[in-house]
N, C-alpha and C. Protein backbone atom coordinates (compact mmCIF):
# COMPACT_ATOMS: atom_id res chain seq x y z
N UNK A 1 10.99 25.39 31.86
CA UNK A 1 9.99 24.39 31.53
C UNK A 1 9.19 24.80 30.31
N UNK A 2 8.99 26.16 29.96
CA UNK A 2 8.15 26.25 29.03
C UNK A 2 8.83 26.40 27.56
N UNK A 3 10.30 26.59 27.88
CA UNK A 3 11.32 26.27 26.32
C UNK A 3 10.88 24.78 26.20
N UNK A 4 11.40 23.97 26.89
CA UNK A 4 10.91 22.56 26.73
C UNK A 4 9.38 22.04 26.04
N UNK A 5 8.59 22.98 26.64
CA UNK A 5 7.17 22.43 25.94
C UNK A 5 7.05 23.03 24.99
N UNK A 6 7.93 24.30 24.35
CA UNK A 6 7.26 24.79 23.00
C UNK A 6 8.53 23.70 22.06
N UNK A 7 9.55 23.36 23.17
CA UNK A 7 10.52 22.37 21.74
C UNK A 7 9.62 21.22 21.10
N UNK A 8 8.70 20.66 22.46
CA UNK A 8 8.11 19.34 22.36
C UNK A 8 6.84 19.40 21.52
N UNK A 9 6.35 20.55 21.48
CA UNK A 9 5.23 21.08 20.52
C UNK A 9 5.76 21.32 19.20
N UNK A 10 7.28 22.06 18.72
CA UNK A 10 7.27 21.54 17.56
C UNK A 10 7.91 20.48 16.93
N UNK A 11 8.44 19.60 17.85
CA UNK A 11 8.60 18.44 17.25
C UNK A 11 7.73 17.50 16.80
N UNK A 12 6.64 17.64 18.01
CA UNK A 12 4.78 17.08 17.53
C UNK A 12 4.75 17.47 15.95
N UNK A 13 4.90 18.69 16.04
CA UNK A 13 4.24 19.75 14.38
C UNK A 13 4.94 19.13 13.60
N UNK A 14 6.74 19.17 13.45
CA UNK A 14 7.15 18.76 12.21
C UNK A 14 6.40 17.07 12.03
N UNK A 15 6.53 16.32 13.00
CA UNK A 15 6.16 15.27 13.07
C UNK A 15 4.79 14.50 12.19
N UNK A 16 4.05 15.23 12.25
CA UNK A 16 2.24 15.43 11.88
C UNK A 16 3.17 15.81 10.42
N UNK A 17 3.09 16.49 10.31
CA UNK A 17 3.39 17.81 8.79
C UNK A 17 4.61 16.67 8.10
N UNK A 18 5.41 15.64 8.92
CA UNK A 18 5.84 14.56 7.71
C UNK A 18 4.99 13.76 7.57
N UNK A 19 4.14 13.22 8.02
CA UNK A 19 3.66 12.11 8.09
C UNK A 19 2.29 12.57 7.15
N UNK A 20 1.53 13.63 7.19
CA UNK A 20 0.78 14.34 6.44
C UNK A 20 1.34 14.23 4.80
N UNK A 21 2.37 15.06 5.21
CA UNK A 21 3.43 15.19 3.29
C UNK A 21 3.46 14.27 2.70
N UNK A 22 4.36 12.89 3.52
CA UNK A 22 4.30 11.65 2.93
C UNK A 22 3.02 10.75 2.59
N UNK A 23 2.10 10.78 3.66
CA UNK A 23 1.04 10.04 3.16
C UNK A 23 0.12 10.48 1.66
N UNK A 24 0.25 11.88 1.80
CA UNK A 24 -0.07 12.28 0.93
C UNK A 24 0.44 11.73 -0.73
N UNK A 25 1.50 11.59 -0.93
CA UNK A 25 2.65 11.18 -2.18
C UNK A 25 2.15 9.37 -2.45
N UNK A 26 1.62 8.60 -1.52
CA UNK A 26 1.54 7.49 -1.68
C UNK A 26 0.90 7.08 -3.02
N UNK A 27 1.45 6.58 -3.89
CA UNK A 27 1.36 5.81 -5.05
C UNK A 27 1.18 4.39 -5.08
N UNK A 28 0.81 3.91 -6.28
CA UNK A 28 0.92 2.26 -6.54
C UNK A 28 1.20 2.13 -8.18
N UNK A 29 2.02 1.14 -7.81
CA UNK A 29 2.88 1.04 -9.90
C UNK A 29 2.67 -1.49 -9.37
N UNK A 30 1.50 -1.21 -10.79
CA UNK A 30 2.00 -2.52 -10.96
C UNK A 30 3.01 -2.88 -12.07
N UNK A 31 4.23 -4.15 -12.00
CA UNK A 31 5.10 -3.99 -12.77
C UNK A 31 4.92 -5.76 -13.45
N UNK A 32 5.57 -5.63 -14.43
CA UNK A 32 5.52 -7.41 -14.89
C UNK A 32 5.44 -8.71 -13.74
N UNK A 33 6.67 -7.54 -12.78
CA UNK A 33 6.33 -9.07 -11.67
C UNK A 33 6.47 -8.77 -10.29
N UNK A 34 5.71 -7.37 -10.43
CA UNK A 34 5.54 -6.66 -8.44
C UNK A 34 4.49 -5.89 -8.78
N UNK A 35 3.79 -5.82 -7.67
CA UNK A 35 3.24 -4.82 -6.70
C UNK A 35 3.98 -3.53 -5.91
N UNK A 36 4.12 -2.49 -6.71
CA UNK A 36 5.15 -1.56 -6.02
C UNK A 36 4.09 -0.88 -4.66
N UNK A 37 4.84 0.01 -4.07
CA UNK A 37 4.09 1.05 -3.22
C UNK A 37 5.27 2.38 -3.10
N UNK A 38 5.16 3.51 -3.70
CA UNK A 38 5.84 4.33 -3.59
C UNK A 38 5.65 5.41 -2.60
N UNK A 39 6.34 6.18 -2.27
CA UNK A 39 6.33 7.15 -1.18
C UNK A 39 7.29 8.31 -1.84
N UNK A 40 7.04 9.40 -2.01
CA UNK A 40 7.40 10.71 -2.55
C UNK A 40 8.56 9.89 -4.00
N UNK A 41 7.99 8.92 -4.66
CA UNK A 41 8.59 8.58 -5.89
C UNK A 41 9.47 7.53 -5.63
N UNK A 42 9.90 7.12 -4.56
CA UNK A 42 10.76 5.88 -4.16
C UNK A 42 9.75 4.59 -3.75
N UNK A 43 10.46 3.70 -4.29
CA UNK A 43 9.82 2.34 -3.74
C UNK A 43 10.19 2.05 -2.67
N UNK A 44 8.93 1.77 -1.58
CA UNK A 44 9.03 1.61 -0.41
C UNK A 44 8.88 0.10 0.20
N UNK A 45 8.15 -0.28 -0.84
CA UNK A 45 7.74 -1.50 -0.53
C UNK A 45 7.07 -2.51 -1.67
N UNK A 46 7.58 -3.64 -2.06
CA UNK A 46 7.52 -4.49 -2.92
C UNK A 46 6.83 -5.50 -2.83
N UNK A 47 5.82 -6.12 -3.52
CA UNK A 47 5.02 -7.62 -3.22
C UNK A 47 5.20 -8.20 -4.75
N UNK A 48 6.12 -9.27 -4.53
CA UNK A 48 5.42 -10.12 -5.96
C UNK A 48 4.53 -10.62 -6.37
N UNK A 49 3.86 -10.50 -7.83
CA UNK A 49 2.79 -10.65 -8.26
C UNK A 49 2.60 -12.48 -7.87
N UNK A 50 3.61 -13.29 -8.18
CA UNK A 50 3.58 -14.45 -7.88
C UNK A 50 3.08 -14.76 -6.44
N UNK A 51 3.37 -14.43 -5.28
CA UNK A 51 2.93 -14.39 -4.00
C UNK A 51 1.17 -13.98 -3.63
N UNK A 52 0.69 -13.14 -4.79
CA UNK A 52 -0.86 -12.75 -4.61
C UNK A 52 -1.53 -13.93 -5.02
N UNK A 53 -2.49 -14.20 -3.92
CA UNK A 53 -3.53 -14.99 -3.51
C UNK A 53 -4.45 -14.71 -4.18
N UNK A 54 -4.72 -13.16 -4.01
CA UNK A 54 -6.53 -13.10 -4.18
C UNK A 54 -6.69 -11.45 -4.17
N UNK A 55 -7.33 -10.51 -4.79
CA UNK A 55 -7.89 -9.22 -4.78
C UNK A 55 -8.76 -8.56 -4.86
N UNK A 56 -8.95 -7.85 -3.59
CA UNK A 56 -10.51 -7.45 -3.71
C UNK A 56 -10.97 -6.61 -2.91
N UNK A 57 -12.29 -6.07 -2.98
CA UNK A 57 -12.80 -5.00 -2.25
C UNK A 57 -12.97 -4.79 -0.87
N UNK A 58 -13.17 -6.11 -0.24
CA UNK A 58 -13.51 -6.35 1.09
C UNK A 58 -12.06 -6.49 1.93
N UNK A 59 -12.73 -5.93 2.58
CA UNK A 59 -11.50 -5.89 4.66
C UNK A 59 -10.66 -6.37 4.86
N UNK A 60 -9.71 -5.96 5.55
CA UNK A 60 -9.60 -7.58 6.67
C UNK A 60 -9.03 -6.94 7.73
N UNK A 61 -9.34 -7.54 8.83
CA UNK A 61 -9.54 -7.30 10.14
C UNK A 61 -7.94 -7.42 10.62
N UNK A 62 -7.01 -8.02 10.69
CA UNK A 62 -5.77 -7.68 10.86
C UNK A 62 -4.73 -7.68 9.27
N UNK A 63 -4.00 -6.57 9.14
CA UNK A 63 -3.46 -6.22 7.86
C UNK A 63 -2.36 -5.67 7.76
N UNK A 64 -1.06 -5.39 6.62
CA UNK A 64 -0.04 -4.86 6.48
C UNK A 64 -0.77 -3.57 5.68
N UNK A 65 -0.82 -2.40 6.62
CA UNK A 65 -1.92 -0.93 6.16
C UNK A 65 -0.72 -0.39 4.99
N UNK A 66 -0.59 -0.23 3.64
CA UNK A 66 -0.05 1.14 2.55
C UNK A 66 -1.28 2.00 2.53
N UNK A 67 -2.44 2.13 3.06
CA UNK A 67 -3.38 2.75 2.44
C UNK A 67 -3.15 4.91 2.40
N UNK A 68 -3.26 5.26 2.13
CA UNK A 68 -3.45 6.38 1.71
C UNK A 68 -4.59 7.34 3.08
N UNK A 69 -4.64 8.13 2.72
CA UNK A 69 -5.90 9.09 3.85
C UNK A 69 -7.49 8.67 2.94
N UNK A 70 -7.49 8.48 1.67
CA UNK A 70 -9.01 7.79 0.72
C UNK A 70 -8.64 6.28 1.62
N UNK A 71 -9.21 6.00 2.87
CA UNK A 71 -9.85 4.75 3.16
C UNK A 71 -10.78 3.63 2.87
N UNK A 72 -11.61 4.77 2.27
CA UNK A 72 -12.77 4.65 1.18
C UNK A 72 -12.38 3.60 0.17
N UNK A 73 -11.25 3.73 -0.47
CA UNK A 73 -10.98 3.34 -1.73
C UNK A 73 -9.70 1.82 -1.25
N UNK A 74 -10.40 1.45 -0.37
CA UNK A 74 -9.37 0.08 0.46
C UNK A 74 -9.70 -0.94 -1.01
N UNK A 75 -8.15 -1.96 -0.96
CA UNK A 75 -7.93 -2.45 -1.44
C UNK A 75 -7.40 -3.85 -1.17
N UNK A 76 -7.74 -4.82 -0.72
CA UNK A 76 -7.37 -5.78 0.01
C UNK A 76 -6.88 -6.93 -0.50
N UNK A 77 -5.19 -7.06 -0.37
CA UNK A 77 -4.35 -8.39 -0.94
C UNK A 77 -4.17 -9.40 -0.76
N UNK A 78 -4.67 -10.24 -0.61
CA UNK A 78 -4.46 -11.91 -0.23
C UNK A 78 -3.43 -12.16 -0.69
N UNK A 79 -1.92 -12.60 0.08
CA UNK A 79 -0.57 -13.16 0.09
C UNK A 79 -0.81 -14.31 0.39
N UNK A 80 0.10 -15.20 -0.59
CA UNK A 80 0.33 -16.60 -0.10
C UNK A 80 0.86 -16.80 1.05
N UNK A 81 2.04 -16.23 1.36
CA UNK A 81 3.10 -16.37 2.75
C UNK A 81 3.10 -15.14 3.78
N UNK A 82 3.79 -15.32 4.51
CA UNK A 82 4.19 -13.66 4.97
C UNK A 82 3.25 -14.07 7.00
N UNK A 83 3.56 -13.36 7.27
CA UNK A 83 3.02 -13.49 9.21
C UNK A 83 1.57 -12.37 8.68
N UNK A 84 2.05 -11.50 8.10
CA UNK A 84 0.25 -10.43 7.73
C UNK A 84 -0.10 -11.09 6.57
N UNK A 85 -0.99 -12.17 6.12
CA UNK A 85 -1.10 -12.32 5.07
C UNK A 85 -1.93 -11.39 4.02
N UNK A 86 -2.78 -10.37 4.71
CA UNK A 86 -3.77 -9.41 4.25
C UNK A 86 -2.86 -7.70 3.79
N UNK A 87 -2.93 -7.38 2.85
CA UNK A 87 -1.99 -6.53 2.47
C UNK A 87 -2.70 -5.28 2.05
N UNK A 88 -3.57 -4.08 2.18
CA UNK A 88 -4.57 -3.17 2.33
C UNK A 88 -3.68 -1.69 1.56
N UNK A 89 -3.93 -1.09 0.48
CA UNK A 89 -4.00 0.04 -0.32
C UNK A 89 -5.17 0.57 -0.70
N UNK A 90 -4.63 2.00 -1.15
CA UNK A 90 -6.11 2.72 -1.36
C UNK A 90 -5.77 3.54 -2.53
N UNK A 91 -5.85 3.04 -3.97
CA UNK A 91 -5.56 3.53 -4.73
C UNK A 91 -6.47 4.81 -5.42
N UNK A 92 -6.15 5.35 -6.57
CA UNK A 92 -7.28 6.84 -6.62
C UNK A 92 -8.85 5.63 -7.28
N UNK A 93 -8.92 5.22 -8.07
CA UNK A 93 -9.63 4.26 -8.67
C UNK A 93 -9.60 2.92 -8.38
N UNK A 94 -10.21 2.30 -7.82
CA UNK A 94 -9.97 0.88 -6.91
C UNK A 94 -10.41 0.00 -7.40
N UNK A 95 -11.80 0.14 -7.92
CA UNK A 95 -12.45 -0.67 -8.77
C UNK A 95 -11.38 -1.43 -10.29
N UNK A 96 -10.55 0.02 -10.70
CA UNK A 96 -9.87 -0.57 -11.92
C UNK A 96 -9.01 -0.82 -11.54
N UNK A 97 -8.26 -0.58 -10.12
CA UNK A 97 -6.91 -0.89 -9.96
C UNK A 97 -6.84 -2.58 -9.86
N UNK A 98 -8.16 -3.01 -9.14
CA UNK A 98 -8.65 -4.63 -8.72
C UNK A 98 -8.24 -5.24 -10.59
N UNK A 99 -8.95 -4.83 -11.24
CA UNK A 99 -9.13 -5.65 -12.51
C UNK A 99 -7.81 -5.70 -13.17
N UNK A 100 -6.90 -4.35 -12.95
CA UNK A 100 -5.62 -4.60 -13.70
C UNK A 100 -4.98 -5.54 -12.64
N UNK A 101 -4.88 -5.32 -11.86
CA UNK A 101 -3.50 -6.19 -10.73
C UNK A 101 -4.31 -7.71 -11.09
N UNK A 102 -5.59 -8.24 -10.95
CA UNK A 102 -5.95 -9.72 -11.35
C UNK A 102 -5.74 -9.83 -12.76
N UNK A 103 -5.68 -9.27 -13.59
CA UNK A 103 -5.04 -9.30 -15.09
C UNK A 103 -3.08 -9.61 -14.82
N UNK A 104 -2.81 -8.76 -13.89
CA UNK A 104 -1.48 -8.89 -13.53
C UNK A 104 -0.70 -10.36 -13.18
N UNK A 105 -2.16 -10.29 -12.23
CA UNK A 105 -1.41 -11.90 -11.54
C UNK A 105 -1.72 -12.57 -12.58
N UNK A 106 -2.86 -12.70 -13.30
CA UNK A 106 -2.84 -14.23 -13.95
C UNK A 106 -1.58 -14.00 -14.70
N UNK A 107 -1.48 -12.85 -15.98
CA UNK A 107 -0.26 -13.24 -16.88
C UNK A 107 0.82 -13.78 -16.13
N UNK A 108 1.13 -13.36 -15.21
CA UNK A 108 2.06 -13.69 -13.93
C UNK A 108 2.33 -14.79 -14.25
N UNK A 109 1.02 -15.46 -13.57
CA UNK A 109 0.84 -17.02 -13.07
C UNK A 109 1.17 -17.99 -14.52
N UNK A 110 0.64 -17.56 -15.55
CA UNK A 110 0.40 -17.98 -17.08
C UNK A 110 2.10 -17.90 -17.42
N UNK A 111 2.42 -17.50 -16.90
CA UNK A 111 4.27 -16.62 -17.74
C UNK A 111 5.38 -17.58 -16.95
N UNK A 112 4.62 -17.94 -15.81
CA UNK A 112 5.71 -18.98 -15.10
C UNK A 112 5.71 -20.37 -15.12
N UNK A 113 4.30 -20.67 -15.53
CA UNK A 113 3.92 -22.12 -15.75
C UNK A 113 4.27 -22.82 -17.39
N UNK A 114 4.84 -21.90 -18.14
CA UNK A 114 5.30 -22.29 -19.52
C UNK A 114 6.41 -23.15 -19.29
């Protein structure tokens, strides 16, 4: 019984110690026409700029979480579609990350309506 609990203890450990590593690596790349979210340099997860609603500092109470361990630095996406429409990152600078990604969407929006 007690091989068993030291296996189950370090599977806990590696467990914590990935999830630690990775959260740690979490990035954000805006691109001409996405919202990336990277994880140790791979794209994990994609939002088109066309699909953003709205960006901004404040909450939301049920959400699709990328955020980072800086909670602090929440970032909150208004999606047009989707079952989570609230989409939450925590970039290192939040304040500027808000002003480039709404610079993002409009050219976006401006680039498709020609």
């Amino acid at each position: 019984m007690t091989g068993l609990l030291i296996v189950k203890a370090m599977l806990v450990s590696a467990v914590v110690l990935a999830f630690l590593a990775t959260v740690g690596t979490i990035a954000y790349r805006i691109t001409p026409t996405a919202l990336e979210v990277l994880i140790l340099g791979r794209v994990i997860r994609r939002l088109p700029l066309a699909d953003i609603e709205e960006v901004h500092r404040r909450g939301a109470l049920i959400h699709e979480n990328w955020s980072s361990l800086k909670f602090w630095n929440s970032v909150t996406i208004r999606r047009r579609s989707g079952l989570l429409r609230h989409f939450v990152i925590s970039p290192d600078d939040p304040d500027a990350f808000v002003v480039r990604l709404q610079d993002a969407v409009r050219q976006c929006a401006g680039g498709t309506s020609d």
